[in-house]
C-alpha atoms as a PDB file:
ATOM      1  CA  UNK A   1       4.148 -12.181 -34.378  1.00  0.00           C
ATOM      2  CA  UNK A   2       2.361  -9.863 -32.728  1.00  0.00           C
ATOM      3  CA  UNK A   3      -0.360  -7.146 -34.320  1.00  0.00           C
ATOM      4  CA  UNK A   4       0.856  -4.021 -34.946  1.00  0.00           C
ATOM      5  CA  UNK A   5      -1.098  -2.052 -32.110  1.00  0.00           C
ATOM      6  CA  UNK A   6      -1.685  -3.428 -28.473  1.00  0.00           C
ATOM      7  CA  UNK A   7      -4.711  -3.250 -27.312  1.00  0.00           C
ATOM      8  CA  UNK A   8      -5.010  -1.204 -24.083  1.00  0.00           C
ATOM      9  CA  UNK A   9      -6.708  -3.104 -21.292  1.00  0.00           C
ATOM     10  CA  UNK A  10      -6.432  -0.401 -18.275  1.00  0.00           C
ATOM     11  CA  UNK A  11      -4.195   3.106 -17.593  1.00  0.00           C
ATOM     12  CA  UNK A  12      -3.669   4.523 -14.461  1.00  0.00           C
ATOM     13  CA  UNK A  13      -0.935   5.328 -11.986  1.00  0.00           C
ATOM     14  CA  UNK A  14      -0.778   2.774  -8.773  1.00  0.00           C
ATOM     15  CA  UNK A  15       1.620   3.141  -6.121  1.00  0.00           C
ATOM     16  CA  UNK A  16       3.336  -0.083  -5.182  1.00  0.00           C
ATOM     17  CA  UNK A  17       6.215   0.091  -2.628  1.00  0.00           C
ATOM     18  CA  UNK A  18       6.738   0.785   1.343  1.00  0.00           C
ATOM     19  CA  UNK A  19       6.803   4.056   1.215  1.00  0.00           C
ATOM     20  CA  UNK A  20       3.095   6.305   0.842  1.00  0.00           C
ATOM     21  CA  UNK A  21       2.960   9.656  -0.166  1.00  0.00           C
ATOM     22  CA  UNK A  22       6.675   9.033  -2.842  1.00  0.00           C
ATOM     23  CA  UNK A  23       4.169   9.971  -5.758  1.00  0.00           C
ATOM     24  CA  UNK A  24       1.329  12.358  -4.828  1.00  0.00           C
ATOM     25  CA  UNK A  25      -0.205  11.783  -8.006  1.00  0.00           C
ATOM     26  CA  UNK A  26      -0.903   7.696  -8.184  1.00  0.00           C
ATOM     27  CA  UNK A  27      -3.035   6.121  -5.738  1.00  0.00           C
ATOM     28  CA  UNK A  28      -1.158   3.896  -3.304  1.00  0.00           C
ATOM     29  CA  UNK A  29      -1.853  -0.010  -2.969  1.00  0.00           C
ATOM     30  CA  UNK A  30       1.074  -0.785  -0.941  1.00  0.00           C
ATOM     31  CA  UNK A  31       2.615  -4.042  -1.716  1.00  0.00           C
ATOM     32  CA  UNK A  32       0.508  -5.423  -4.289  1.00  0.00           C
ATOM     33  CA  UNK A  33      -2.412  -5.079  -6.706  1.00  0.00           C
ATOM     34  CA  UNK A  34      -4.128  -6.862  -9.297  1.00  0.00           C
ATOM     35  CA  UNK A  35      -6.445  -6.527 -11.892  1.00  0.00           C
ATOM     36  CA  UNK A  36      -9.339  -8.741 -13.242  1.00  0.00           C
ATOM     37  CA  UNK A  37      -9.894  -8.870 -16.956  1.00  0.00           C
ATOM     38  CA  UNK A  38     -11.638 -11.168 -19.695  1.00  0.00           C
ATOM     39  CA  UNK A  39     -10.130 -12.204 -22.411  1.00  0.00           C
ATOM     40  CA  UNK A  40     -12.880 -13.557 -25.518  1.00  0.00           C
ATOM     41  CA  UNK A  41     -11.489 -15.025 -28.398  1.00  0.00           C
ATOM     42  CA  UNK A  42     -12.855 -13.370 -31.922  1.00  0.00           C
ATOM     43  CA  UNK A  43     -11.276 -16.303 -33.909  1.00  0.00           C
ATOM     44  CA  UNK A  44     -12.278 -19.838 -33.471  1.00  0.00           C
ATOM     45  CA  UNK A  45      -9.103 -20.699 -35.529  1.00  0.00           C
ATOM     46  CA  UNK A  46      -6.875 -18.790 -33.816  1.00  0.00           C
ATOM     47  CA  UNK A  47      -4.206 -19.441 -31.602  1.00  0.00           C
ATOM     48  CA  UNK A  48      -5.250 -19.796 -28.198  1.00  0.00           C
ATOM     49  CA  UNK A  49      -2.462 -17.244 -26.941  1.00  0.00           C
ATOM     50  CA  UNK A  50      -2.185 -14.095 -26.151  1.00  0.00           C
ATOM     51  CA  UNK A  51       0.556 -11.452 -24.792  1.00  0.00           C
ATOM     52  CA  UNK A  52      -0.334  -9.228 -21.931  1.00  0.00           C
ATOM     53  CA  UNK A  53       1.887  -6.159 -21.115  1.00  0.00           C
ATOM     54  CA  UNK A  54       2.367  -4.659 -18.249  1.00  0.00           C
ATOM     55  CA  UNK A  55       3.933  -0.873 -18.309  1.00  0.00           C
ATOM     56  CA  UNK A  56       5.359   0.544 -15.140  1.00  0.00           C
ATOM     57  CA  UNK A  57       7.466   3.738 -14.120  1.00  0.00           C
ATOM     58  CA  UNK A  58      10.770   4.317 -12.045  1.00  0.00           C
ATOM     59  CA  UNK A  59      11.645   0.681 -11.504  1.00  0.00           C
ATOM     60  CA  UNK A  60      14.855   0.221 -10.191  1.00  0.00           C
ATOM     61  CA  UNK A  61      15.414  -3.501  -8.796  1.00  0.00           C
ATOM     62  CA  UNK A  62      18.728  -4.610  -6.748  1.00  0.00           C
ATOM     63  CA  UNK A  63      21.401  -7.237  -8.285  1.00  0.00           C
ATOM     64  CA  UNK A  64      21.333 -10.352  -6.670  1.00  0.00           C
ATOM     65  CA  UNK A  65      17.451 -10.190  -5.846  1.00  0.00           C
ATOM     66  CA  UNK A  66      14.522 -11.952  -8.202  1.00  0.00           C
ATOM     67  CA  UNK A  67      12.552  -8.956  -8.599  1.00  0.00           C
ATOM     68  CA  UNK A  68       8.830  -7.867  -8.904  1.00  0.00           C
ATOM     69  CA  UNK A  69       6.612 -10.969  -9.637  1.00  0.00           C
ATOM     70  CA  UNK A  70       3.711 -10.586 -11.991  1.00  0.00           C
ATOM     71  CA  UNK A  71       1.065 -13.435 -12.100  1.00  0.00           C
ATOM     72  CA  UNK A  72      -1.920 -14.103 -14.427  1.00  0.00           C
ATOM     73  CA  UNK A  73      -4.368 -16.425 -13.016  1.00  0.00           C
ATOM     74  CA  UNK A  74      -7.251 -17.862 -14.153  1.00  0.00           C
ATOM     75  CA  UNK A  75     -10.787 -18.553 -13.103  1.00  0.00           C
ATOM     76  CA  UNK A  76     -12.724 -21.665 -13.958  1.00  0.00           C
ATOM     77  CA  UNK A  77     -16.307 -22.700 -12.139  1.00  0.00           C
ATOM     78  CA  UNK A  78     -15.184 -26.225 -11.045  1.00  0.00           C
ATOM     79  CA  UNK A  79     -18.940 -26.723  -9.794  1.00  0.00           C
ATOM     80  CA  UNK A  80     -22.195 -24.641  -9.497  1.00  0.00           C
ATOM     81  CA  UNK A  81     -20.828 -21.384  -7.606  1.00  0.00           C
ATOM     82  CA  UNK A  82     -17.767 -22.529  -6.672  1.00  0.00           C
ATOM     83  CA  UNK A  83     -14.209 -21.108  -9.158  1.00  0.00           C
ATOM     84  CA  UNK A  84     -10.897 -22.421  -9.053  1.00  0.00           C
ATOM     85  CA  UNK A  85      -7.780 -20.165  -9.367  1.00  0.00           C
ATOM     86  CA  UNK A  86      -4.910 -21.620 -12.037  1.00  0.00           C
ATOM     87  CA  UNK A  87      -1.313 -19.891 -12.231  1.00  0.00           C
ATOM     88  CA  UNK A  88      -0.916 -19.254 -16.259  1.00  0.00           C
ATOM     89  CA  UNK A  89       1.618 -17.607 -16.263  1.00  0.00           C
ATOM     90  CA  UNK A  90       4.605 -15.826 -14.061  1.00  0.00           C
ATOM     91  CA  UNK A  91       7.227 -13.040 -14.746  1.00  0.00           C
ATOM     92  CA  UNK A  92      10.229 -10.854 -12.850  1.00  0.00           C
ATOM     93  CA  UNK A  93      10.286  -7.131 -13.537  1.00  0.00           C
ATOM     94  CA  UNK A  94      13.433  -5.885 -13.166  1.00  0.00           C
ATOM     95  CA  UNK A  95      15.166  -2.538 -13.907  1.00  0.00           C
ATOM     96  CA  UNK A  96      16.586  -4.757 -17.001  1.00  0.00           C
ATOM     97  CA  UNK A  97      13.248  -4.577 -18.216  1.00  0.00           C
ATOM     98  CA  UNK A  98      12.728  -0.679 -18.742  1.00  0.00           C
ATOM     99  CA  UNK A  99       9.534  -0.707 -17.437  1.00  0.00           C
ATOM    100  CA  UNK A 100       7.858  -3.063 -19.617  1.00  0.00           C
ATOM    101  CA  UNK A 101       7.372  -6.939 -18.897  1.00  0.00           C
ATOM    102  CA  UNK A 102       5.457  -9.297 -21.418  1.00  0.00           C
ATOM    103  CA  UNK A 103       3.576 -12.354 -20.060  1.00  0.00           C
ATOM    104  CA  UNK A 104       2.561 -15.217 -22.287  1.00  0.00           C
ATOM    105  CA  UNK A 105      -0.782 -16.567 -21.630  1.00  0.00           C
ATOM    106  CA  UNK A 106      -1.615 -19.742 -23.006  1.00  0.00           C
ATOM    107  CA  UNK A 107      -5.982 -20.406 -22.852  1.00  0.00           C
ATOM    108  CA  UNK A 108      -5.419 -24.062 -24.495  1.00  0.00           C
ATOM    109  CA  UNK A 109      -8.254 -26.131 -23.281  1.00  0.00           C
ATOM    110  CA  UNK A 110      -9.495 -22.947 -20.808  1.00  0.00           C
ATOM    111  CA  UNK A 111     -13.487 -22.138 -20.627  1.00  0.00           C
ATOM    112  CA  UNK A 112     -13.572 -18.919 -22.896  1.00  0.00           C
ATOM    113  CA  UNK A 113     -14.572 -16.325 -22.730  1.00  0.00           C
ATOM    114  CA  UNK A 114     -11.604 -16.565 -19.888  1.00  0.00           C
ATOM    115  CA  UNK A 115     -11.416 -14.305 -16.573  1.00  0.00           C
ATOM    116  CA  UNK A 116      -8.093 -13.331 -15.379  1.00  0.00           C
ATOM    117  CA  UNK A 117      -6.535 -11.556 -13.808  1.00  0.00           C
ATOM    118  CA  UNK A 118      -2.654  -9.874 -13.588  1.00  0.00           C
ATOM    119  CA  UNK A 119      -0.556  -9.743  -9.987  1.00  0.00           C
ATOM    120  CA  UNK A 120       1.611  -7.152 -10.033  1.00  0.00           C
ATOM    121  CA  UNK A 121       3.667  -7.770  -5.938  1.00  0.00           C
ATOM    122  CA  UNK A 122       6.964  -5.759  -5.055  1.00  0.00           C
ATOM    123  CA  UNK A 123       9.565  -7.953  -4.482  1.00  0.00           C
ATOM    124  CA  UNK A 124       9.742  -8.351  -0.394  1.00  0.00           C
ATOM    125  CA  UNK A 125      13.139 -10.619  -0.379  1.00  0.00           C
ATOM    126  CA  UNK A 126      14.316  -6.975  -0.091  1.00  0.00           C
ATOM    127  CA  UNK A 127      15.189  -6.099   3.464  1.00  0.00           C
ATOM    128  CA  UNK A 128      12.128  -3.946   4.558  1.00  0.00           C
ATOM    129  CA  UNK A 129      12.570  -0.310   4.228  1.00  0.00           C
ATOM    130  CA  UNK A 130      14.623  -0.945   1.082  1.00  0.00           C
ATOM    131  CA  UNK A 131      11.769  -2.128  -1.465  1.00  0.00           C
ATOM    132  CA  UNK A 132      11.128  -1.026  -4.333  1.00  0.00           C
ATOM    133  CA  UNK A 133       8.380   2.352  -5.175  1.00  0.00           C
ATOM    134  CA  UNK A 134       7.603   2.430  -8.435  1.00  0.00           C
ATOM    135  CA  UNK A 135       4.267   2.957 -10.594  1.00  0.00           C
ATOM    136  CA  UNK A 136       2.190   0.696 -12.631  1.00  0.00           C
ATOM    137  CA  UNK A 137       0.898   2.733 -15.460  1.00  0.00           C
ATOM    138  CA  UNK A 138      -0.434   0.310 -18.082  1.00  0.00           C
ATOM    139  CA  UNK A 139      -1.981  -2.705 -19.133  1.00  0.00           C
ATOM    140  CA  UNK A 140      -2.085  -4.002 -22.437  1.00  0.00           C
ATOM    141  CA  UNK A 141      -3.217  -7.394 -24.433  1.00  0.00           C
ATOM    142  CA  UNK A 142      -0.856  -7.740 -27.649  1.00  0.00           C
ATOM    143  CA  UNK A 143      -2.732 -10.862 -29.404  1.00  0.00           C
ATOM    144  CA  UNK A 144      -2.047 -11.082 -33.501  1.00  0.00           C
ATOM    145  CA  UNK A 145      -4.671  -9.936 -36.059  1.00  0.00           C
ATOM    146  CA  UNK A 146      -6.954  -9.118 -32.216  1.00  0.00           C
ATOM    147  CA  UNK A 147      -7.288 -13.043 -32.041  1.00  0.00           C
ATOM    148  CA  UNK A 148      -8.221 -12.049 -27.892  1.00  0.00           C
ATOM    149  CA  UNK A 149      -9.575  -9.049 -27.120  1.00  0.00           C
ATOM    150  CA  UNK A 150      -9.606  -7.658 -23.547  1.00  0.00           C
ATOM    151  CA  UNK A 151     -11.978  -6.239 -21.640  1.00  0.00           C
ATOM    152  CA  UNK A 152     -11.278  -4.910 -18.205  1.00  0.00           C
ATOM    153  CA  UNK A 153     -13.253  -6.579 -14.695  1.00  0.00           C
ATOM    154  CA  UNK A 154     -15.524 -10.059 -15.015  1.00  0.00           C
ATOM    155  CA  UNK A 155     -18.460 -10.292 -17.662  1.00  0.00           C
ATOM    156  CA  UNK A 156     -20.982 -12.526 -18.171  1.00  0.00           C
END
């Protein structure tokens, strides 16, 4: 069950792919990019899950490859100044998709207020030359009754 309106994290147009200059109008990363966000619970009583979204344009993956990964990880201080980084959660985008992917994120036992963050990386299985351009437009946090709220970069 999810609330009726997502919450929008961070909107944009980034470039990921081997080829710079296919859209003039989103900035170009190249192969991957990622995006740190913190995610504070509003509900003691909640569940400790949440939903993020990720939104793209123009994906269009081949049969027979895995597809796009998309990876939230988290960090945890392990010891004064030091953070660890923990694989949540992992996805494929595919052109199955239509240009939306939701990843589950489970904070159980995690030090909130909790800083992630969300891979997006093209798949490279492809042969070079053939990968994937496409867009990433969108990042949202779907968590029910707001449970999580997002905010986008680390804070204190």
């Amino acid at each position: 069950m999810h609330s009726a309106q997502a919450e929008l994290v961070w909107q944009g147009r980034i470039h990921l792919g081997d080829e710079p200059g296919v859209y003039g109008d989103a900035a170009y990363s190249g192969l991957a990019m990622e995006l740190p966000l913190t995610l504070a619970k509003t509900d003691p009583n909640g569940p400790d899950t949440t939903t993020l979204r990720v939104r793209t344009q123009d994906v269009a993956t081949f049969g027979g490859y895995p597809g796009h990964a998309i990876t939230v990880v988290l960090y945890e201080e392990d010891q004064p100044n030091h953070f660890t980084e923990t694989i949540l959660s992992t996805s494929l985008l595919t052109s199955a998709d239509n240009n939306e992917v939701d990843i589950p994120v489970d904070l159980s036992g995690a030090a909130l207020p909790a800083r992630v963050s969300v891979r997006v990386r093209v798949d490279t299985e492809v042969p070079p030359g053939l990968y994937d351009d496409f867009v990433v437009v969108r990042l949202e946090n779907r968590s029910p009754q707001f449970v999580f709220v997002a905010s986008l970069g680390f804070t204190a």
